[in-house]
N, C-alpha and C. Protein backbone atom coordinates (compact mmCIF):
# COMPACT_ATOMS: atom_id res chain seq x y z
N UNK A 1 0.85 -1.18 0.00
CA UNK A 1 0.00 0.00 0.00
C UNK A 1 0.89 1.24 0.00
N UNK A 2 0.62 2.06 -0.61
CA UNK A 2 1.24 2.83 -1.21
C UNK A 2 0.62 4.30 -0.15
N UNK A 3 1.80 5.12 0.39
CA UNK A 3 0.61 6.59 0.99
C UNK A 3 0.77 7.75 -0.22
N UNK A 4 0.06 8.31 0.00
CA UNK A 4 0.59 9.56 -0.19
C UNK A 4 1.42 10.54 0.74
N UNK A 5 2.28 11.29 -0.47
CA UNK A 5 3.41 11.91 0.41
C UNK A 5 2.83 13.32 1.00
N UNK A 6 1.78 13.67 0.80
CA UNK A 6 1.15 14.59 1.62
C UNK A 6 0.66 14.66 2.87
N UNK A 7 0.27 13.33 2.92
CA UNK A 7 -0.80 11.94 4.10
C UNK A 7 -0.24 12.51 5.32
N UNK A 8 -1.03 13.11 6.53
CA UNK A 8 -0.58 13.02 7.69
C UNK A 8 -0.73 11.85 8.17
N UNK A 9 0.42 11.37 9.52
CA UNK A 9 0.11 10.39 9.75
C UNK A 9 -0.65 9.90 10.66
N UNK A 10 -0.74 11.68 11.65
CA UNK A 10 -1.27 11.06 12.84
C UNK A 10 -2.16 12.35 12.67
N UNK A 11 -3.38 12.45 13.40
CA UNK A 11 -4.48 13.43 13.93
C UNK A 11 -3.50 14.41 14.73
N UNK A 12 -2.50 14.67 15.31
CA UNK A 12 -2.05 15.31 16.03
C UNK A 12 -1.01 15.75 14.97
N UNK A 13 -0.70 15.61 14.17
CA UNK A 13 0.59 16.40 13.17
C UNK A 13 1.86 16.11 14.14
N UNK A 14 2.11 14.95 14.65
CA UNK A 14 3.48 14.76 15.86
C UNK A 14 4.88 15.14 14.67
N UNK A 15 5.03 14.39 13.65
CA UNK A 15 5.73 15.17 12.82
C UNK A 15 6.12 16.41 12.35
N UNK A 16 5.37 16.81 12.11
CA UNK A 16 4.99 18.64 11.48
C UNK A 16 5.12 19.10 12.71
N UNK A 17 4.85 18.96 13.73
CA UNK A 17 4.87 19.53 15.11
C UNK A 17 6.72 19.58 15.48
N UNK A 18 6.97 18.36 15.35
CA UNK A 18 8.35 18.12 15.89
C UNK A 18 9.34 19.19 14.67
N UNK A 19 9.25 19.21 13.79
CA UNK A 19 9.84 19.88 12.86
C UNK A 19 10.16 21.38 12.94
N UNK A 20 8.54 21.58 13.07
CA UNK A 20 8.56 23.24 13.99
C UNK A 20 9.19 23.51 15.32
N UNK A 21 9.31 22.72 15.84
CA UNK A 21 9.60 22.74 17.55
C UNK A 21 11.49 23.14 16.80
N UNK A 22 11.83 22.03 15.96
CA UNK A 22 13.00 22.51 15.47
C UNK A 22 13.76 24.01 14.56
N UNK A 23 12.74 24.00 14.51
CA UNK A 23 12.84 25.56 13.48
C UNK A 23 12.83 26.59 14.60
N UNK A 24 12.14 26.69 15.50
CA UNK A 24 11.99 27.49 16.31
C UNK A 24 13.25 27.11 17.38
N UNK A 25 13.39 26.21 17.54
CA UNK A 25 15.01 25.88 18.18
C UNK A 25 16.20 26.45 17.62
N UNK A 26 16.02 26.17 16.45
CA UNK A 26 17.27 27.30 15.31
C UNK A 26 17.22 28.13 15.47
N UNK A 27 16.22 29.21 15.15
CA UNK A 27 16.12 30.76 15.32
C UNK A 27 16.82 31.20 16.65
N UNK A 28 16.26 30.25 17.79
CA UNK A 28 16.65 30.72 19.09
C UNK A 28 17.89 30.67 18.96
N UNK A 29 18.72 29.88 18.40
CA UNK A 29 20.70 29.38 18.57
C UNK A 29 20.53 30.61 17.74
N UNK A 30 20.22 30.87 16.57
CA UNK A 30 20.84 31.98 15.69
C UNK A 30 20.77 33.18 16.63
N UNK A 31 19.97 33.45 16.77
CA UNK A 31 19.41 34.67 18.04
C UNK A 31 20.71 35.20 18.85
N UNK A 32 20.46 34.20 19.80
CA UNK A 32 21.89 33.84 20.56
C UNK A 32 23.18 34.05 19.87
N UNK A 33 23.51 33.59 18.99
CA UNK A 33 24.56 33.41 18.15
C UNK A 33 24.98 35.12 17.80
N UNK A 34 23.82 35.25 17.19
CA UNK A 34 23.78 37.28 16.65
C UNK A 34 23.83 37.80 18.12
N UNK A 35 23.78 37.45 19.20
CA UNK A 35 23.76 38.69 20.34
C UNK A 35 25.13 38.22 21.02
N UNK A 36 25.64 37.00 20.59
CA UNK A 36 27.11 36.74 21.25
C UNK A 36 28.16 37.49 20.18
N UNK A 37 27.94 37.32 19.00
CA UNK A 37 28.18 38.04 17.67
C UNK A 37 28.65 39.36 18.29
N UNK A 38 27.61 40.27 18.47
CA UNK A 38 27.22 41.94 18.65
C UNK A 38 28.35 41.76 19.57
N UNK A 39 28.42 41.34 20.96
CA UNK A 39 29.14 41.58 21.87
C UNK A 39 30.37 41.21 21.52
N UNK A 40 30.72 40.34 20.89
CA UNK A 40 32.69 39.95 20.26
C UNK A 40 32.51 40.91 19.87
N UNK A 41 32.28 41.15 18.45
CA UNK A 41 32.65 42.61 17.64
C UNK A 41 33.21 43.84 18.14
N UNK A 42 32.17 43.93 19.15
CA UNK A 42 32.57 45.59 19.92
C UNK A 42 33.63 45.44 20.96
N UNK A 43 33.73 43.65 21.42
CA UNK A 43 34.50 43.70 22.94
C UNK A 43 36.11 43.20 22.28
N UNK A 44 36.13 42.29 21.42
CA UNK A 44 37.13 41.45 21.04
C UNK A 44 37.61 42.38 19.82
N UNK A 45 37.17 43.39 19.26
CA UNK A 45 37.92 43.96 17.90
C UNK A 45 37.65 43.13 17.01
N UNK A 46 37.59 43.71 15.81
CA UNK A 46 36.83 43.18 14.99
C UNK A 46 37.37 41.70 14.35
N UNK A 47 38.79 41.39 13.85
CA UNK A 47 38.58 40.38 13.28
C UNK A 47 38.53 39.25 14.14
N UNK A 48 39.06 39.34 15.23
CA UNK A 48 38.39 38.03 16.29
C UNK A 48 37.44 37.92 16.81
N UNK A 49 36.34 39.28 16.37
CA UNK A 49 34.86 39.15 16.89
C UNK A 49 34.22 38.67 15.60
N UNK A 50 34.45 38.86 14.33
CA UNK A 50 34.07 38.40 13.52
C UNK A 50 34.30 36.43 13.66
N UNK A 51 35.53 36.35 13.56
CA UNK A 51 35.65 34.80 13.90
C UNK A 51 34.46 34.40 15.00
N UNK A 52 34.25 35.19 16.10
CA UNK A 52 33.70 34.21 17.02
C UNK A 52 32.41 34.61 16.58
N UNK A 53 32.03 35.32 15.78
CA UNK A 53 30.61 35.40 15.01
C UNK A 53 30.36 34.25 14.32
N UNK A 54 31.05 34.15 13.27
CA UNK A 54 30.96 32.70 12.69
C UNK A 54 30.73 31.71 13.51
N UNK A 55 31.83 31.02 14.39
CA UNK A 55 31.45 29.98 14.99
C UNK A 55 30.01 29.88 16.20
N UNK A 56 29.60 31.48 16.32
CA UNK A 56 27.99 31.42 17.17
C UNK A 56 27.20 31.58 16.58
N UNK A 57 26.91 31.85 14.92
CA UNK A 57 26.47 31.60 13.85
C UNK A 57 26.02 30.37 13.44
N UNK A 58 27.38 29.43 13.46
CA UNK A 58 27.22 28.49 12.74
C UNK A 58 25.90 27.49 13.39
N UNK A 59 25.77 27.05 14.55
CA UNK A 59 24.83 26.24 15.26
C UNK A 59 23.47 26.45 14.81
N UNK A 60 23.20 27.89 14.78
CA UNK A 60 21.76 28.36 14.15
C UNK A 60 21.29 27.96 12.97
N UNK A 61 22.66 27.65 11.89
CA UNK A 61 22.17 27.69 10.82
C UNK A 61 22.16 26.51 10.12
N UNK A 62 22.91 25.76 10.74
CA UNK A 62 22.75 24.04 10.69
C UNK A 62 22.05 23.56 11.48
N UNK A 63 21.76 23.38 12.74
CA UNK A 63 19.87 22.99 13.10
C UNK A 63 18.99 23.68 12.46
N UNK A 64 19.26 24.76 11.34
CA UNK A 64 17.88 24.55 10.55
C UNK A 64 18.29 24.25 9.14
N UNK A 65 19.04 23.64 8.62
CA UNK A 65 19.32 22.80 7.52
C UNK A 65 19.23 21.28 8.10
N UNK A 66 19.65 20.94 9.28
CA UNK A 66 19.09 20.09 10.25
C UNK A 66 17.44 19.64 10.19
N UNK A 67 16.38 20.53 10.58
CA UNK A 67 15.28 20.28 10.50
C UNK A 67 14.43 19.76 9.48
N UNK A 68 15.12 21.02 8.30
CA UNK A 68 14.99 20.86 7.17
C UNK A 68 14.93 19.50 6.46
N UNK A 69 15.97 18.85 6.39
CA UNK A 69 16.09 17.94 5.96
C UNK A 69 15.51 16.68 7.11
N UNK A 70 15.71 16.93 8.36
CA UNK A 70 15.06 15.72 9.05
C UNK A 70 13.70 15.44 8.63
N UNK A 71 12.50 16.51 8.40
CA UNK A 71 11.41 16.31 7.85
C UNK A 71 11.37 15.44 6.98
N UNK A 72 12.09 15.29 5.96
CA UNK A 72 11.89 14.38 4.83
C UNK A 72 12.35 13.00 5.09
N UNK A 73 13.88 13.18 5.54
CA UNK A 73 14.30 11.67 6.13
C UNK A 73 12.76 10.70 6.97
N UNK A 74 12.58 11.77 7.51
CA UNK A 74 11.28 11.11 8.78
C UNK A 74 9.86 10.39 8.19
N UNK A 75 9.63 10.98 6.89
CA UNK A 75 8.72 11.09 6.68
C UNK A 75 8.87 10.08 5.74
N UNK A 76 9.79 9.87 4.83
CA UNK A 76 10.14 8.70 4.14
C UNK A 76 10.29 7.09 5.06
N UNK A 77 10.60 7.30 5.75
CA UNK A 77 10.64 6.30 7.12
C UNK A 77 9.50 6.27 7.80
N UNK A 78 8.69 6.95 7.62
CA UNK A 78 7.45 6.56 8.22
C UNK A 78 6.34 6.09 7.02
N UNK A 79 6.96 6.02 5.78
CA UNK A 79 5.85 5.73 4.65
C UNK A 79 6.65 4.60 4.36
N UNK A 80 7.88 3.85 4.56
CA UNK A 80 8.41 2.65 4.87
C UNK A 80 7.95 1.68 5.82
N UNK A 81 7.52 2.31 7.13
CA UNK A 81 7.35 1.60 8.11
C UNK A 81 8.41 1.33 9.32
N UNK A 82 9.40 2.13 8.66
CA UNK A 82 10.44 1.91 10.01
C UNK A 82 10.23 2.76 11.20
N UNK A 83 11.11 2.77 12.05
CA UNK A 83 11.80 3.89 13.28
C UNK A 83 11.86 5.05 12.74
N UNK A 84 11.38 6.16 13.01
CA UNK A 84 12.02 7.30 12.80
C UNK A 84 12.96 7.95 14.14
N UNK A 85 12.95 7.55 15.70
CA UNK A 85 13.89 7.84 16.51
C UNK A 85 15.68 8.08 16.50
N UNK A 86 15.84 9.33 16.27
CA UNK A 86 17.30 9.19 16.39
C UNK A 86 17.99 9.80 17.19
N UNK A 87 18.51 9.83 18.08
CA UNK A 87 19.30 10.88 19.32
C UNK A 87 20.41 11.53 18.87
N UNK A 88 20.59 11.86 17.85
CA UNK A 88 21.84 12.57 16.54
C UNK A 88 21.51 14.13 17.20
N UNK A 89 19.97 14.53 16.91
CA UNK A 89 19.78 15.99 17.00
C UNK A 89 19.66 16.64 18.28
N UNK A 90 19.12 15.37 19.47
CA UNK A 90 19.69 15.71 20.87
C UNK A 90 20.84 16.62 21.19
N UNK A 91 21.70 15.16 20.71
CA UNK A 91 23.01 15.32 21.24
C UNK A 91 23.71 16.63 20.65
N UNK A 92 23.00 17.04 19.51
CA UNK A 92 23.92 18.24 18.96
C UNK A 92 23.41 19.41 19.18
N UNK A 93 22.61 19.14 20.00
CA UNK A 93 21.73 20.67 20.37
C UNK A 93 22.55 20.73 21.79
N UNK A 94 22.62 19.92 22.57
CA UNK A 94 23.25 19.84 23.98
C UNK A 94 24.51 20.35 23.80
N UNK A 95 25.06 20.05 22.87
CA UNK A 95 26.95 19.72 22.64
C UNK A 95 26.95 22.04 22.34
N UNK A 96 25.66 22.05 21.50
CA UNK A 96 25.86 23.73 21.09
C UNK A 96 25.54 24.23 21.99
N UNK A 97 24.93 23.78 23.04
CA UNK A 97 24.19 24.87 24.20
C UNK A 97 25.28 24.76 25.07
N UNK A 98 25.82 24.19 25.49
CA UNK A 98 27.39 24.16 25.95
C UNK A 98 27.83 24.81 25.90
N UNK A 99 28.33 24.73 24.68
CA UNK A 99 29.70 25.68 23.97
C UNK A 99 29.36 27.18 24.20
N UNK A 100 28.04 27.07 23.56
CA UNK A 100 27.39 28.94 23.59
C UNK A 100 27.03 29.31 25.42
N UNK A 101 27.20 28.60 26.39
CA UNK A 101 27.39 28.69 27.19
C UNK A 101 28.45 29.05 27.95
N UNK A 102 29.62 28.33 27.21
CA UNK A 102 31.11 28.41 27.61
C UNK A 102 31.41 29.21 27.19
N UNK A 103 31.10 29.96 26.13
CA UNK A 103 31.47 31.06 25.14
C UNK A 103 31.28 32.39 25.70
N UNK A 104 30.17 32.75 26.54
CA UNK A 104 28.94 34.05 26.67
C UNK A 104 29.77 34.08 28.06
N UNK A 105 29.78 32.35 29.02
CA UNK A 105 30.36 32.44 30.38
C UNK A 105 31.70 33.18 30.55
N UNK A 106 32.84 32.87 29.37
CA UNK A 106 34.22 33.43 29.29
C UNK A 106 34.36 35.06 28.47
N UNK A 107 33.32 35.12 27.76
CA UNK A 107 33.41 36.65 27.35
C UNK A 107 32.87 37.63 28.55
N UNK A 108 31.47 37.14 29.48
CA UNK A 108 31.71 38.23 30.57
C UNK A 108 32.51 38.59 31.99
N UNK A 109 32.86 36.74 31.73
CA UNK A 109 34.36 36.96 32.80
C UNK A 109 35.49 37.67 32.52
N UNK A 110 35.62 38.05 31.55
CA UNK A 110 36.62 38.76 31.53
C UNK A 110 36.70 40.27 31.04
């Protein structure tokens, strides 16, 4: 049996739901990212505030090429019949909230 690739699967949109929950997780790292950004620039001089722009940049903008693409992986796997569970996007949201932690913690210590 064949679905369609439009087909929700569940009455609750748990997919479409989870996807958004991710998009809106991105924005927030980018967010973050642009206000750790602002503060290197002006505190660190520019080309090492620029560097640490990039790397508080970068998290934002790959959990949402992240999401992006998990939608489809998920959704193909659920019109298969497999698992869609993977602890990949956990772990890399934890590993960035860290860092942008360690990052924000050592720029106002000093």
């Amino acid at each position: 049996m064949t679905r369609d690739p439009g087909m929700l699967f569940d009455v609750g949109a748990q997919l479409e739901r989870t996807t958004l929950a991710w998009t809106r997780t991105a924005l927030a790292l980018a967010a973050v990212g642009g206000l750790i950004a602002r503060l290197a620039i002006r505190t660190a001089g520019a080309s090492l505030g620029y560097a640490i722009a990039a790397v508080a940049l970068a998290p934002g903008v790959t959990a949402a090429l992240s999401a992006i693409g998990s939608y489809d992986r998920r959704h193909a796997r659920l019109q298969d019949g497999e698992p869609v569970v993977s602890p990949r996007p956990l772990i890399c949201v934890a590993v960035t909230l860290a860092l942008a932690s360690g990052v924000s913690l050592g720029m106002v210590l000093t």
